[in-house]
C-alpha atoms as a PDB file:
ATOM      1  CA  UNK A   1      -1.415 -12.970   2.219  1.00  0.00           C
ATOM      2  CA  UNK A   2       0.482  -9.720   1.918  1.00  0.00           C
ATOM      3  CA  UNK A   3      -0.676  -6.691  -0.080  1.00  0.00           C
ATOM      4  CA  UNK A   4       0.545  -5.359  -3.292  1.00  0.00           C
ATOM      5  CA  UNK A   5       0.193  -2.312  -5.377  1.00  0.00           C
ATOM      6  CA  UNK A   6      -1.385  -2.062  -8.728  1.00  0.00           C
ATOM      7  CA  UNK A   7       0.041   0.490 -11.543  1.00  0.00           C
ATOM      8  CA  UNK A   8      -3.508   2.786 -10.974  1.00  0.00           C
ATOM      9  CA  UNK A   9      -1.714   4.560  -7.779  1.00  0.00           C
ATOM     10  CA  UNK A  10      -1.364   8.184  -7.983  1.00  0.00           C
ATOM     11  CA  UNK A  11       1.000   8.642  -5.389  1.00  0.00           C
ATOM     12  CA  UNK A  12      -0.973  10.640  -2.790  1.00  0.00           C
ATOM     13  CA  UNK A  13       0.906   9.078   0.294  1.00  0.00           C
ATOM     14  CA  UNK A  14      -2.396   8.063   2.158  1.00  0.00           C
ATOM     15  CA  UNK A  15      -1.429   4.220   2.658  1.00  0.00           C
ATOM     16  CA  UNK A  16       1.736   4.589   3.859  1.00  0.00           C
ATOM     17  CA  UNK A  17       0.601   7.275   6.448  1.00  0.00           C
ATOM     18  CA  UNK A  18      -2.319   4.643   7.362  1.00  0.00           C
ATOM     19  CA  UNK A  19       0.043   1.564   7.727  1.00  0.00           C
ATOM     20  CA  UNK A  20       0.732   0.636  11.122  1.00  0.00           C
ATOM     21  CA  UNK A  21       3.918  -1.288  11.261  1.00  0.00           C
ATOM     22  CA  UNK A  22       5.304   0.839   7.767  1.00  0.00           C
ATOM     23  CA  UNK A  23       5.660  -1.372   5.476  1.00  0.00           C
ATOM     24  CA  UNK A  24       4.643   1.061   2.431  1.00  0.00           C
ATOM     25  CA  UNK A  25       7.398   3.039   0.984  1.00  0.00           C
ATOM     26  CA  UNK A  26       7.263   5.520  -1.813  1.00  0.00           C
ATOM     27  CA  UNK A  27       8.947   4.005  -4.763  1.00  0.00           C
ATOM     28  CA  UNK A  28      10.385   5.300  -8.361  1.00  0.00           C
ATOM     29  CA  UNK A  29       6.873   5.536  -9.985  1.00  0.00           C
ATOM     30  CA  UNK A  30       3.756   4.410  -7.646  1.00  0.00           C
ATOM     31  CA  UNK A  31       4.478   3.318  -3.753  1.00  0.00           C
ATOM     32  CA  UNK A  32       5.814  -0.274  -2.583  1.00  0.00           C
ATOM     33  CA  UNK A  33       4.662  -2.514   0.269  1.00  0.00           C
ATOM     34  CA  UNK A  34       7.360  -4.401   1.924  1.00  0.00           C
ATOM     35  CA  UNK A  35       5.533  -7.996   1.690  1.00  0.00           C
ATOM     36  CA  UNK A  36       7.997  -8.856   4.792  1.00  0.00           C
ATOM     37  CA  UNK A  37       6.161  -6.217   6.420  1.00  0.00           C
ATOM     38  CA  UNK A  38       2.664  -6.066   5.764  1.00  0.00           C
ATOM     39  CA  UNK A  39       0.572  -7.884   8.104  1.00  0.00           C
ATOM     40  CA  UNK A  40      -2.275  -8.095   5.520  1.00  0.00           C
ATOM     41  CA  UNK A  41      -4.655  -5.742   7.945  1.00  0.00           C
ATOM     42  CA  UNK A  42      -6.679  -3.908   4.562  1.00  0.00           C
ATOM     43  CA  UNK A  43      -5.701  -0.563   6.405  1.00  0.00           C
ATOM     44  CA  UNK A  44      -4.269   0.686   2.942  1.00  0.00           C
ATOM     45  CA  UNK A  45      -6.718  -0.606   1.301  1.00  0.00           C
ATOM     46  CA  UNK A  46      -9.173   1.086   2.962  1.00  0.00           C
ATOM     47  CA  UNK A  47      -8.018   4.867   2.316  1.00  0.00           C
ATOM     48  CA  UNK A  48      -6.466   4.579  -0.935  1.00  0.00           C
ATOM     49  CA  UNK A  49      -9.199   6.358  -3.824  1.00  0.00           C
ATOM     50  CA  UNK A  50      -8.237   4.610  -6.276  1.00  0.00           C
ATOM     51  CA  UNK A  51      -8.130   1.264  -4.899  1.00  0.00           C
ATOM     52  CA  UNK A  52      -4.803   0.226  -5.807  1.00  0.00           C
ATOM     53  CA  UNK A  53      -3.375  -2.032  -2.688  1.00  0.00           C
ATOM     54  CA  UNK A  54      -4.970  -5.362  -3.664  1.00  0.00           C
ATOM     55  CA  UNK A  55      -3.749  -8.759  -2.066  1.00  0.00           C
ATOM     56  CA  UNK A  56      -2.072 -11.027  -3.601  1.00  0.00           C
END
């Protein structure tokens, strides 16, 4: 199951550095995961601080 992006991201940019086939994008207000893309690794997941990449 791909991840997704809750409303509590502050836009700090450390998931999409950490995603390794770059699926995460910044978007208008909080950052977007390409759900074509992500390959559900939990790398974002794991370096966001504010826990905000959840899976659907």
């Amino acid at each position: 199951m791909a991840y997704k992006i809750k409303s509590d991201c502050i836009s700090c940019g450390a998931c999409e550095a950490e995603c390794p086939v770059g699926a995460i994008s910044a978007g208008a207000d909080k950052y977007v995961i390409d759900i074509d893309k992500c390959i559900s690794c939990g790398a974002c997941a794991g370096v966001c601080p504010v826990g905000a990449p959840v899976e659907e």
